[in-house]
Protein backbone atom coordinates (compact mmCIF):
# COMPACT_ATOMS: atom_id res chain seq x y z
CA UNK A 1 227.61 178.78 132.48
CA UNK A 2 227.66 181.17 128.94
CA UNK A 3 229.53 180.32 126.22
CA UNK A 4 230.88 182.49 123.50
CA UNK A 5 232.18 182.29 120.12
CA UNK A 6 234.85 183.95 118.38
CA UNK A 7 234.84 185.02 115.16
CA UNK A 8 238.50 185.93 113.46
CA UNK A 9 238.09 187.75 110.24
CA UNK A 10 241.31 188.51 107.66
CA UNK A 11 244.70 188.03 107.96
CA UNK A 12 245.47 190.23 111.45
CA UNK A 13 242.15 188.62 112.96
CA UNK A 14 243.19 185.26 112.71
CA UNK A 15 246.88 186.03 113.87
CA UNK A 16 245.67 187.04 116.81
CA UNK A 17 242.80 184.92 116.88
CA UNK A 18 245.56 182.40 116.78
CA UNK A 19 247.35 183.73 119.48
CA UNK A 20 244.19 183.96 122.06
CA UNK A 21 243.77 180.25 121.05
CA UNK A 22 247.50 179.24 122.42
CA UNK A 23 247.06 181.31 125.45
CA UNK A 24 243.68 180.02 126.56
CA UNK A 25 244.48 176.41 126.49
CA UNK A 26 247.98 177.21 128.00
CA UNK A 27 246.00 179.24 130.91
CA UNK A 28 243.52 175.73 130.98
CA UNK A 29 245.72 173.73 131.40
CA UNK A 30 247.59 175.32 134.26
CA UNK A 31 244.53 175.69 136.07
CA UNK A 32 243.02 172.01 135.16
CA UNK A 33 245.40 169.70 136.13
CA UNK A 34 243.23 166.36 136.31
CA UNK A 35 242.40 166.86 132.49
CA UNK A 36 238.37 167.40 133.46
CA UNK A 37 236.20 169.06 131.13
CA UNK A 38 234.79 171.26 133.26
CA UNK A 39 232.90 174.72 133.09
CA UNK A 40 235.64 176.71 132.63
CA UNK A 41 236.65 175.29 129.53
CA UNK A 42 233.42 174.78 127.84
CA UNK A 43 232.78 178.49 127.94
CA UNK A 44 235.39 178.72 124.94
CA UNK A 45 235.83 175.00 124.21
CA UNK A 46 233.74 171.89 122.76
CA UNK A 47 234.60 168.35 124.30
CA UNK A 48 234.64 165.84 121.13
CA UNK A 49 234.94 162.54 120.65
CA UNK A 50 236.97 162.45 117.10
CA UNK A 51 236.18 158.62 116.67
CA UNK A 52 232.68 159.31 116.07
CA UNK A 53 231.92 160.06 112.06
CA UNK A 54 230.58 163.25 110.97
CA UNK A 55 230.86 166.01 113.38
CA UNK A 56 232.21 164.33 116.23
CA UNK A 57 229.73 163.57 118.99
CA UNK A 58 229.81 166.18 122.35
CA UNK A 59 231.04 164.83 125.05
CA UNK A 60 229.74 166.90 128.25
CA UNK A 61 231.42 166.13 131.18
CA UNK A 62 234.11 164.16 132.29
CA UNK A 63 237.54 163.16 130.80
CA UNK A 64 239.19 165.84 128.50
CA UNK A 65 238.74 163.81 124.53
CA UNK A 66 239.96 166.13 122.01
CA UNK A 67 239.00 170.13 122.72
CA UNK A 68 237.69 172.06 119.94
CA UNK A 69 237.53 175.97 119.70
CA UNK A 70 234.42 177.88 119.55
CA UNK A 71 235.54 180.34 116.53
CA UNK A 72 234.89 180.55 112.91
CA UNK A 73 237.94 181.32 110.99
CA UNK A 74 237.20 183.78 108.04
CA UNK A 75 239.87 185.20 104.93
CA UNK A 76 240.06 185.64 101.62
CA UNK A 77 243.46 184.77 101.39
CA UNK A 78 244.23 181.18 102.49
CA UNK A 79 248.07 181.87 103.62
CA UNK A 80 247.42 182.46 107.35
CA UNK A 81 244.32 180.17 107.62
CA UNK A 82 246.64 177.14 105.70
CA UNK A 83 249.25 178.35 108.36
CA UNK A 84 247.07 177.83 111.71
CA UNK A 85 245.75 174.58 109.73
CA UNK A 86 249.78 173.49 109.63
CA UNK A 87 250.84 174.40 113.03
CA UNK A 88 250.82 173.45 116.61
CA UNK A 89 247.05 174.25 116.78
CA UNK A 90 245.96 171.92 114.09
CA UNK A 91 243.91 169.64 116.08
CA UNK A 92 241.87 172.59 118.07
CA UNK A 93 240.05 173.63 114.40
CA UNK A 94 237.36 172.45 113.13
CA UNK A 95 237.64 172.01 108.78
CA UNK A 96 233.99 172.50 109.19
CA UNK A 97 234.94 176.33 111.18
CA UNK A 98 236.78 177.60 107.95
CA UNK A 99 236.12 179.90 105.12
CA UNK A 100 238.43 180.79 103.21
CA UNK A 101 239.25 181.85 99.29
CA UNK A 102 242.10 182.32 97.47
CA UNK A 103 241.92 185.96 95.84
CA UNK A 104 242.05 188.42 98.29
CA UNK A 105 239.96 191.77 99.03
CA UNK A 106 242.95 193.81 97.63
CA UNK A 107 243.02 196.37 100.40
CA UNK A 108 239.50 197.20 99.38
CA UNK A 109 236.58 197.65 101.82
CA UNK A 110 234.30 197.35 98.84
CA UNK A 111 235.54 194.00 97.52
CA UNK A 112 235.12 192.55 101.05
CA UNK A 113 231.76 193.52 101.89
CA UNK A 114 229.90 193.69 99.02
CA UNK A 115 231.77 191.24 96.90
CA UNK A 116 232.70 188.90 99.05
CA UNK A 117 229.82 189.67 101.82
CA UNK A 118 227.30 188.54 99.36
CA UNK A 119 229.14 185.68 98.30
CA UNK A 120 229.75 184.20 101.48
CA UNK A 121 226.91 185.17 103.59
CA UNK A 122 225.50 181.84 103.39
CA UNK A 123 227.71 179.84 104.07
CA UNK A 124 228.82 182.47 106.92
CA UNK A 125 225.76 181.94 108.60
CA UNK A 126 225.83 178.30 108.03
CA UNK A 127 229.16 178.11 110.09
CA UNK A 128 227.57 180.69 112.63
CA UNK A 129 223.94 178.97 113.09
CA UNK A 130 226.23 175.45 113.82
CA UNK A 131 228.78 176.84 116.52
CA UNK A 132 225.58 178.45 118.22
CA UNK A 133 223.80 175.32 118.44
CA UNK A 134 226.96 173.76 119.90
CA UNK A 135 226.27 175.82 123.01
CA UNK A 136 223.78 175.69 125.89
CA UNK A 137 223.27 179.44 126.34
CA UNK A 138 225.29 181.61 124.06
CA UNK A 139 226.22 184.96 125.53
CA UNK A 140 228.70 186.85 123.17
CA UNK A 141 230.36 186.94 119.61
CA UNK A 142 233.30 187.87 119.59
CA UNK A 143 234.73 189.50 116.39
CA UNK A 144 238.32 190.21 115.49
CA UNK A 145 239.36 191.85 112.74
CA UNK A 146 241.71 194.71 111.64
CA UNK A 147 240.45 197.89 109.93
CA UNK A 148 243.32 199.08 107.51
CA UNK A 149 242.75 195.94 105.39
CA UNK A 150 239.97 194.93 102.60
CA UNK A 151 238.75 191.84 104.51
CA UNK A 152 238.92 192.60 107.52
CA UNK A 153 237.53 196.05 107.54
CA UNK A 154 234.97 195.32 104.58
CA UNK A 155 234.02 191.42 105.29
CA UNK A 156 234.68 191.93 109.85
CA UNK A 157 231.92 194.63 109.52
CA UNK A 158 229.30 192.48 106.71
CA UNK A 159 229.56 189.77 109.71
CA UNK A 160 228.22 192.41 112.24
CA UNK A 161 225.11 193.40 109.85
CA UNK A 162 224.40 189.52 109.68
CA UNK A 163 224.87 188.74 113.51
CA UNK A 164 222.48 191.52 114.32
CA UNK A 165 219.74 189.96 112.23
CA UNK A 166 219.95 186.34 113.09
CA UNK A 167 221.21 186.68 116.53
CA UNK A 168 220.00 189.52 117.96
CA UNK A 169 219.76 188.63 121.72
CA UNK A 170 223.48 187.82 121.50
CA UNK A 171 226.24 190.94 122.25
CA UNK A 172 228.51 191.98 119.43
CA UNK A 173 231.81 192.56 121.23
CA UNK A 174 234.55 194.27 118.80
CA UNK A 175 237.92 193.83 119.16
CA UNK A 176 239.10 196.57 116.42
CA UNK A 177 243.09 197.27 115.14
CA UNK A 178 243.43 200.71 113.80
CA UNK A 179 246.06 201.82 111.61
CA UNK A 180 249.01 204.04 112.49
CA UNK A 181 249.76 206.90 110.50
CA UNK A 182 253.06 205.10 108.90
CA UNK A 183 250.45 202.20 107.81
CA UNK A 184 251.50 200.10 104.58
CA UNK A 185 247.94 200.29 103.11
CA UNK A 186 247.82 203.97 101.37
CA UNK A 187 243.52 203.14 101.02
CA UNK A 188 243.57 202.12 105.09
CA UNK A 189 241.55 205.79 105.92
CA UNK A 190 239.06 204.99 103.16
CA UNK A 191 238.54 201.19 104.69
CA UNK A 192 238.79 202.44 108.00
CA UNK A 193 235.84 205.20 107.43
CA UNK A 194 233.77 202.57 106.22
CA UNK A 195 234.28 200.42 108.36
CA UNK A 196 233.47 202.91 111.27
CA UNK A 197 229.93 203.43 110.05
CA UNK A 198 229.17 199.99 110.24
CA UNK A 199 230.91 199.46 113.66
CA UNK A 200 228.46 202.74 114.80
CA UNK A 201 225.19 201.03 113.81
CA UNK A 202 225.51 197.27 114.59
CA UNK A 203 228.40 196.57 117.25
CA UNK A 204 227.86 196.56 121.18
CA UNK A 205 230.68 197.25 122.33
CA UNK A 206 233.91 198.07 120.35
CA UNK A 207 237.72 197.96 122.03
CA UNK A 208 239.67 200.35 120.23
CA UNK A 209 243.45 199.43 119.45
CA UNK A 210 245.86 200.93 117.31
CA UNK A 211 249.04 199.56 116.15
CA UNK A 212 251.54 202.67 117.10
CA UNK A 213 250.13 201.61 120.91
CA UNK A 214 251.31 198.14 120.53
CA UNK A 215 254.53 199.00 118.97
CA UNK A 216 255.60 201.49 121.30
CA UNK A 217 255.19 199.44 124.40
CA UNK A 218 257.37 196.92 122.55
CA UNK A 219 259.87 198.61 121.64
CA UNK A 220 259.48 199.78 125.95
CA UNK A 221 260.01 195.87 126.29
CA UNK A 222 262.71 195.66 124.12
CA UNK A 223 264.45 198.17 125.65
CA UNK A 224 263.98 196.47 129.40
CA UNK A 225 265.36 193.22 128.00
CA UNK A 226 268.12 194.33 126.20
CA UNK A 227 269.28 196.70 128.73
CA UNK A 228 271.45 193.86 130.55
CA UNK A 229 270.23 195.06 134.21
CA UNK A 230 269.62 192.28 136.68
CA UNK A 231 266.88 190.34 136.50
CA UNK A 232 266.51 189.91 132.94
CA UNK A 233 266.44 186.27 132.50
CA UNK A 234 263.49 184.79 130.71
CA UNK A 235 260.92 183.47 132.84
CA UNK A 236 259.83 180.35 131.80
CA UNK A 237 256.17 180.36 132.29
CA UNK A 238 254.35 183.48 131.58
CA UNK A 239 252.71 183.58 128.42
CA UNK A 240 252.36 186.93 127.48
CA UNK A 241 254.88 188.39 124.54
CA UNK A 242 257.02 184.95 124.63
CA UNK A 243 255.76 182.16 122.66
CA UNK A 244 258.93 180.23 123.95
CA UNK A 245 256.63 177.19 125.15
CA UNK A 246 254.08 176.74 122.89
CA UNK A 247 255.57 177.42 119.21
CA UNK A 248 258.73 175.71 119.45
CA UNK A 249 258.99 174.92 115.79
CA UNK A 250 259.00 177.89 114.67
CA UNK A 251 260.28 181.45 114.23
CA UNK A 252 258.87 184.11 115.73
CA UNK A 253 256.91 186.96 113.89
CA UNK A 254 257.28 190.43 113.72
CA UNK A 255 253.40 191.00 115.16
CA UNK A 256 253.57 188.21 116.95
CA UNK A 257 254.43 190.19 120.03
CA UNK A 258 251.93 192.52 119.34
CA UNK A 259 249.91 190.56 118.58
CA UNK A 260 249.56 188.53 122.40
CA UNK A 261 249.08 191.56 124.20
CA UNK A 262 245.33 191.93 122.26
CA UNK A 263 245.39 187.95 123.11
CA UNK A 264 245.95 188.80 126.61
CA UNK A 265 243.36 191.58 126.44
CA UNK A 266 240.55 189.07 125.48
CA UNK A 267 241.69 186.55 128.30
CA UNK A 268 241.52 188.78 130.59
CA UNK A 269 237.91 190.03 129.32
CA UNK A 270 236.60 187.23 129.20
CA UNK A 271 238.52 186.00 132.80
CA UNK A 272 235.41 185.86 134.71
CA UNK A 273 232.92 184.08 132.65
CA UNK A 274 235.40 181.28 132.43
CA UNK A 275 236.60 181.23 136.27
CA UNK A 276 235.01 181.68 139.75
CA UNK A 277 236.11 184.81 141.80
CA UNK A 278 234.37 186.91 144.59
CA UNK A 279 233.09 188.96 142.25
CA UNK A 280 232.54 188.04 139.00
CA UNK A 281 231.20 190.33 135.79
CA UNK A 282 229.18 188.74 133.28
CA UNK A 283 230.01 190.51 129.50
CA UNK A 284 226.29 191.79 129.23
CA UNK A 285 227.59 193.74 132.62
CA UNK A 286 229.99 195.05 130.62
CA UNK A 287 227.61 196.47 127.83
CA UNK A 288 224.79 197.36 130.45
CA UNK A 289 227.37 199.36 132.77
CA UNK A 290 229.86 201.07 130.38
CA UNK A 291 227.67 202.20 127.31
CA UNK A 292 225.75 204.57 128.29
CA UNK A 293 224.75 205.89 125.04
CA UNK A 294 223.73 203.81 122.15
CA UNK A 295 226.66 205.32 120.01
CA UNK A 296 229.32 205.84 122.48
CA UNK A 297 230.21 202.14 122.81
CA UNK A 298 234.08 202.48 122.31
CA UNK A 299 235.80 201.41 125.30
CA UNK A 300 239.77 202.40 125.76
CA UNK A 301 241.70 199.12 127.45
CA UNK A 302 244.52 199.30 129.32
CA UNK A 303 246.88 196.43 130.62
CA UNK A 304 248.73 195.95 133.34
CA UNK A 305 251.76 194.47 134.38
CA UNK A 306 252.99 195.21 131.12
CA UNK A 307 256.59 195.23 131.89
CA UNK A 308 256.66 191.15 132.19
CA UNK A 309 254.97 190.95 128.71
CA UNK A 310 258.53 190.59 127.85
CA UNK A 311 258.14 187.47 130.32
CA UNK A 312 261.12 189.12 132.38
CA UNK A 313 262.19 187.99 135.70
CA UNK A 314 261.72 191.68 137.12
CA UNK A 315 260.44 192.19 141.11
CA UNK A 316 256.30 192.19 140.81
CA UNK A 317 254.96 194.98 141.18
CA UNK A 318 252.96 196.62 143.99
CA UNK A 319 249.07 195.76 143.83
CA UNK A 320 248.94 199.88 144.12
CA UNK A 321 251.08 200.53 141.71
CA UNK A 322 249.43 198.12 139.42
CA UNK A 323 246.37 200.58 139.75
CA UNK A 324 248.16 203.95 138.50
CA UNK A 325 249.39 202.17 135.94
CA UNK A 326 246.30 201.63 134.69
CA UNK A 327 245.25 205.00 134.19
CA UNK A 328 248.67 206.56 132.80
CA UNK A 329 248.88 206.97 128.69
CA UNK A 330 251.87 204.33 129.11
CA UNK A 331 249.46 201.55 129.44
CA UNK A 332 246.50 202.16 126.93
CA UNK A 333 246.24 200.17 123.71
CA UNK A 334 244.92 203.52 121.90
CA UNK A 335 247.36 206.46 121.70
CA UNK A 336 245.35 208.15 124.21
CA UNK A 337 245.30 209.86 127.84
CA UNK A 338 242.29 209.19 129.76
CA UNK A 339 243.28 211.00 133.09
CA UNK A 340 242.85 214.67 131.49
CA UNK A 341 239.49 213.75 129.53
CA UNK A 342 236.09 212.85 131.09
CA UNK A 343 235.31 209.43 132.11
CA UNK A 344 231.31 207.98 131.15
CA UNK A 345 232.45 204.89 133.08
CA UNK A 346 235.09 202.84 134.06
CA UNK A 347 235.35 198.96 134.76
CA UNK A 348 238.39 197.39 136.54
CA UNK A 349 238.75 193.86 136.18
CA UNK A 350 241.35 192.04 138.22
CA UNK A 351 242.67 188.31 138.83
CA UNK A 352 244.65 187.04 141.22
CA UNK A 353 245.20 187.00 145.18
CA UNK A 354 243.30 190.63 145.59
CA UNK A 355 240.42 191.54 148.33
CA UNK A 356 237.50 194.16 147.60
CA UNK A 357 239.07 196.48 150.24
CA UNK A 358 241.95 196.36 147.89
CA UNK A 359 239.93 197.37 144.92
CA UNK A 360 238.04 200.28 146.87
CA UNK A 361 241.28 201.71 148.67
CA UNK A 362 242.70 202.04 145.20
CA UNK A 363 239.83 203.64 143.46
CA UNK A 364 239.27 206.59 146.39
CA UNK A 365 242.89 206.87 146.06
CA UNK A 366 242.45 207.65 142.30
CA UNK A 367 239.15 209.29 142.08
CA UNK A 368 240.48 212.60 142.73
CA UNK A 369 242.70 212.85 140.11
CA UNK A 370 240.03 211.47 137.09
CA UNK A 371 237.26 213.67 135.76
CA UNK A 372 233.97 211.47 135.56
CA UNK A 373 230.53 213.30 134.04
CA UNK A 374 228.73 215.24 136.46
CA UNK A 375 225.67 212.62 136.07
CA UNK A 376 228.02 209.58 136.97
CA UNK A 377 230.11 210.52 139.87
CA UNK A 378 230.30 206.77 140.80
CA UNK A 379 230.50 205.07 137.82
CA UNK A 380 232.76 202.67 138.33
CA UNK A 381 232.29 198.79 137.94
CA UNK A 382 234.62 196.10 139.20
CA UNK A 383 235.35 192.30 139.03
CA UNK A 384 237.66 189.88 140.75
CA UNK A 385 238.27 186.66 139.60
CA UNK A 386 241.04 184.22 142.00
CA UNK A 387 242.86 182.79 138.79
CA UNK A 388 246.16 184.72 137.95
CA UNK A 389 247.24 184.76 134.46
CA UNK A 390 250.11 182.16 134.35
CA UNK A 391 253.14 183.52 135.84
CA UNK A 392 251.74 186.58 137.20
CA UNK A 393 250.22 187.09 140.96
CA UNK A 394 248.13 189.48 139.46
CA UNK A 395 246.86 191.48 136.96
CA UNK A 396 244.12 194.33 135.93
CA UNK A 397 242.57 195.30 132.80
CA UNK A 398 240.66 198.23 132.66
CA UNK A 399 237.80 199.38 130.38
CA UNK A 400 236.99 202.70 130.13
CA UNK A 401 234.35 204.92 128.02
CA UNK A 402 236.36 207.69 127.98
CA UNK A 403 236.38 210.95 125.60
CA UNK A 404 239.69 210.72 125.01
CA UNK A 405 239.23 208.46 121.88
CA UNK A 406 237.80 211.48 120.05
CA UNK A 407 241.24 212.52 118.51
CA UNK A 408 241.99 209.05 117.38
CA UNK A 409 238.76 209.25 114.86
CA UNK A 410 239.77 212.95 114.50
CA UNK A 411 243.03 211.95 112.64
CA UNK A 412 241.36 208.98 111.01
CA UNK A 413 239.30 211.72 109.42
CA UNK A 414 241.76 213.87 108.94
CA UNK A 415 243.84 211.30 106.54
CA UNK A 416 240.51 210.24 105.17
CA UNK A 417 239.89 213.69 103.94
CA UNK A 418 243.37 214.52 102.23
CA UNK A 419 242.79 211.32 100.20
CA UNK A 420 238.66 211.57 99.66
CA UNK A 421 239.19 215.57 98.36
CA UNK A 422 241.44 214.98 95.59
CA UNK A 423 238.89 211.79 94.46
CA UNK A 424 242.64 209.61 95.07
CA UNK A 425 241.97 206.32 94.67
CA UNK A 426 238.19 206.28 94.68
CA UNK A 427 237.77 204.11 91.18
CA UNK A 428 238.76 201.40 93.12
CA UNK A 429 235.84 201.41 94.69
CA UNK A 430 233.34 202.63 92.92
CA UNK A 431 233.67 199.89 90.02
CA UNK A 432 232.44 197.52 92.53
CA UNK A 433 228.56 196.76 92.28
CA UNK A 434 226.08 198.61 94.54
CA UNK A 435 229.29 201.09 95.71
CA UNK A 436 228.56 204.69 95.42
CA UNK A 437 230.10 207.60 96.57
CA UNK A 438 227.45 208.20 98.62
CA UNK A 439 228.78 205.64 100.78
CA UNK A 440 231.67 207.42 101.46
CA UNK A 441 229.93 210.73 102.09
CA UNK A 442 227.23 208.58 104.73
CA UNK A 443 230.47 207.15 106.60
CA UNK A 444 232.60 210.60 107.09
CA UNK A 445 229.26 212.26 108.45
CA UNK A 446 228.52 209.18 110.79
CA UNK A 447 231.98 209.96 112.05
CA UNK A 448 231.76 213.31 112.34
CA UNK A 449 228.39 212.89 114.84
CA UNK A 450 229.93 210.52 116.86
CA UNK A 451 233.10 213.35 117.36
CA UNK A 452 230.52 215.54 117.93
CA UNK A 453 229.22 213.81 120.67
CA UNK A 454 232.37 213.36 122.17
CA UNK A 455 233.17 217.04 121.89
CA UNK A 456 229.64 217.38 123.72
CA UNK A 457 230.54 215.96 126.57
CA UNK A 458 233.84 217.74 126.29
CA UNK A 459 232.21 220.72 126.71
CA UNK A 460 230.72 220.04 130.16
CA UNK A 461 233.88 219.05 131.67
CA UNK A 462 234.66 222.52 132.82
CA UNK A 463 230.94 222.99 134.13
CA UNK A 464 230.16 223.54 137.85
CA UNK A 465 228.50 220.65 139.54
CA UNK A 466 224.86 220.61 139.37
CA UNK A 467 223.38 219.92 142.83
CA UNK A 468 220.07 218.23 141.34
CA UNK A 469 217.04 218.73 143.45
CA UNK A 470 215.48 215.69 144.95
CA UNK A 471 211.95 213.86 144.00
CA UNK A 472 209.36 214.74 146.95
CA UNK A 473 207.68 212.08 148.14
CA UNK A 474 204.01 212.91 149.09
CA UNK A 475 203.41 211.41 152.49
C-alpha cells in the first residue's frame, strides 16, 4: 500500500485542506468500525502512540492510538492555521507539520516566493524530508493552494520547484483555485500568471477549479433546499456541503460549502488507493494515462451526484443518469463545456455498488456524442472501488484532459494584460529582490504556448479521420 502526503499552502489551501481532513476520517470511520489501523487509513494517516516523548513512536498495526495526518500545513498568516490548531481537528496535527508567520504575502506573488520561498525553504524541506520518511513507499504530494492570493500562488508554486528536486520519483498532483472575474484581489491576474509558469514546468498533473464553478452550483443547491418541495429534509449522514456532524461548535463559513466539494474531489481521487474495488487506479495511472503531453497536464473534474451536496433527502439518482451528468457544463468545477471540445483522455472513477458492464454500457452510450483526438479513439480509463461515499450508493468523478480549459487561461490573460499594459501595480513587485519584469514577460508567453497548443489540437477537430496504414510484418 502507497501513501501520500498533502501539502496545504495559504489561507484557501488549508480551509480546504481542513475540510478533506474532516471528511476522510468521517469516511474512516464509517467504513472501520472495529477501530483497526488498517491499510486504508495509513495511506493518509500515521498510527501514534502520544505517550511516547519526542515524536511519538509508530504504531503499525493493530488498535487505532491517536491518528495523525500526513500534511504539512503552510501560511504566512497564522489566523486559519491558529484556527485548525483550535478546533475539532486539534489532535489530528502535528505542531511539528506547521509553518507559519505572522506578516502575510500581501496579495503578492513576489513576496511569497522569493521572500518568503527563500526564507522558509529549509525548514520546508525539513517538514517534507520527515513526513516522507514516515511512509513505507510514498506515491504522491499533494498540493493545495489557491492562485489569486500572495502565498498561495507565490509560496504553493516555490514548494513545487523544491519537490521536484528532492523528490523527484514522487508525482506532483495540483489541486489549483482560480479566481473569478468579480475576485477581491485587484493583483489576482498578475499572481495567477506567475503562478501558471511555474505550475507548466514542475507540476504532474494540475486539477483546474475556479471559484464562479463552485459558487454557481451552490447557489443550484440553495435553490433545491429552499424551494420547500418534498423531500427536502436534511439527511443526516452525508458529508458533502453539510458540516452538521462534525463542526458542531461552530458557525458555518461562507466557503465552507465550497470549499467540501474540492474536499470531496480529493476523496474521491484518491478513493482507490485507500480502498479495495474490482478495479482499482493507482495515481501514477492517472498521470501515465491522461497526460499525454508533457505540458498539457490540466485535467477538468467533474462531480457527481451533486444535487445531495446539499445533503438533501432527494430520490438517488439513476446509475445512467449519474453518467450524463458527468459530461454536461452543470457538473464541471471549471466554467467549461467539455462535450463540444476534443477530449486527449478521459478517466471515470466510480464507488459504490456498480459492475464493469455498467461502466462500459454507459461509455458506448456516450461515445458518440464526445469528440476524442483522432490518435486516441479509445482513450478512456476507468476505476471502481466498492466503498460509497457516506450516504451516497454511488458516485463518479471524472477527469478529463480536455481542450476546453483553453478559454479559462484565455481570460486569465486577458485580465492580466489590461493590468500588465498600463504598468498598474507592477512596483509592487518589482521592489522585491531578484523580481524583474522579465518575469512577467517569461510567464504571459509560457501561457500563451500552452493556448497555443490547445488551439492546435483545436484545429484538428474538424479533420477527417486518418485511416493509418498498418506496420508489415516480414514473414
Amino acid at each position: 500500500m502507497t501513501q501520500s502526503v498533502v501539502v496545504q499552502v495559504g489561507q484557501c489551501g488549508n480551509q480546504i485542506g481542513c475540510c478533506f481532513w474532516d471528511l476522510a476520517l468521517r469516511e474512516h470511520a464509517a467504513v472501520n468500525q472495529k477501530g483497526i489501523y488498517d491499510e486504508a487509513i495509513s495511506s493518509f494517516f500515521r498510527n501514534v502512540d502520544t505517550r511516547v516523548a519526542g515524536d511519538g513512536g509508530s504504531i503499525p498495526k493493530g488498535k487505532i492510538c491517536s491518528l495523525k495526518a500526513r500534511a504539512v500545513l503552510i501560511d504566512m498568516e497564522e489566523g486559519v492555521v491558529n484556527e485548525i490548531l483550535q478546533g475539532p481537528l486539534r489532535d489530528v496535527f502535528d505542531s511539528k507539520q506547521l509553518i507559519t508567520d505572522i506578516s502575510g504575502s500581501g496579495n503578492n506573488w513576489a513576496v511569497g516566493h522569493k521572500v518568503f520561498g527563500s526564507l522558509y525553504q529549509e525548514q520546508i524541506l525539513e517538514k517534507l524530508r520527515k513526513s516522507a520518511e514516515h511512509c513505507d513507499c510514498l506515491q504522491c504530494f499533494f498540493i493545495i493552494h489557491s492562485m489569486g492570493g500572495g502565498t498561495g500562488s507565490g509560496l504553493g508554486t516555490f514548494l513545487l520547484k523544491v519537490l521536484e528536486d528532492e523528490f523527484p520519483e514522487v508525482y506532483r498532483f495540483v489541486t489549483s483555485i482560480y479566481p473569478s472575474g468579480e475576485d477581491d484581489v485587484i493583483t489576482s491576474p498578475y499572481n495567477s500568471i506567475l503562478a501558471m509558469k511555474e505550475l507548466n514546468e514542475h507540476a504532474d498533473c494540475v486539477l483546474p477549479i475556479d471559484n464562479q464553478s463552485l459558487f454557481d452550483i451552490i447557489s443550484k443547491i440553495d435553490l433545491v433546499v429552499n424551494s420547500g418541495k418534498l423531500g427536502t429534509a436534511v439527511k443526516p449522514k452525508s458529508l458533502v456541503t453539510s458540516s452538521v456532524g462534525a463542526f458542531k461548535q461552530r458557525q458555518e463559513k461562507p466557503f465552507d460549502a465550497m470549499n467540501n466539494i474540492v474536499a470531496n474531489l480529493l476523496l474521491n481521487l484518491t478513493s482507490s488507493a485507500r480502498f479495495e474495488g474490482s478495479l482499482n487506479m493507482d495515481l501514477n495511472e492517472i498521470s501515465m494515462n491522461l497526460v499525454p503531453f508533457p505540458q498539457l497536464h490540466y485535467l477538468v473534474s467533474s462531480l457527481t451526484p451533486l444535487y445531495t451536496l446539499a445533503d438533501v433527502n432527494i430520490p438517488s439518482r439513476r446509475l445512467d443518469q449519474m453518467f450524463s451528468d458527468a459530461f454536461s457544463k452543470d457538473h464541471q468545477l471549471i466554467q467549461a463545456d467539455p462535450k463540444h471540445s476534443l477530449y486527449l483522455a478521459c478517466a471515470l472513477m466510480v464507488r459504490g455498488n456498480v459492475q464493469i458492464s455498467d461502466l462500459r454500457r454507459n461509455i458506448e452510450r456516450l461515445k458518440p456524442s464526445l469528440q476524442f483526438v483522432s490518435w486516441n479513439q479509445e482513450g478512456w480509463k476507468t476505476s471502481l472501488c466498492s466503498v460509497p461515499p457516506v450516504g451516497h450508493s454511488h458516485s463518479l468523478l471524472a477527469l478529463a484532459n480536455n481542450t476546453c480549459v483553453k478559454p479559462t487561461f484565455m481570460e486569465l490573460r486577458e485580465r492580466f494584460m489590461r493590468l500588465y499594459k498600463k504598468k498598474a501595480h507592477l512596483h509592487h513587485y518589482l521592489q522585491i529582490e531578484g523580481m524583474e519584469e522579465s518575469c512577467f514577460s517569461e510567464a504571459v508567453s509560457s501561457l500563451s504556448a500552452l493556448i497555443q497548443e490547445y488551439s492546435q489540437l483545436d484545429a484538428t477537430k474538424s479533420m477527417p479521420m486518418e485511416d493509418l496504414p498498418r506496420l508489415r510484418v516480414a514473414v
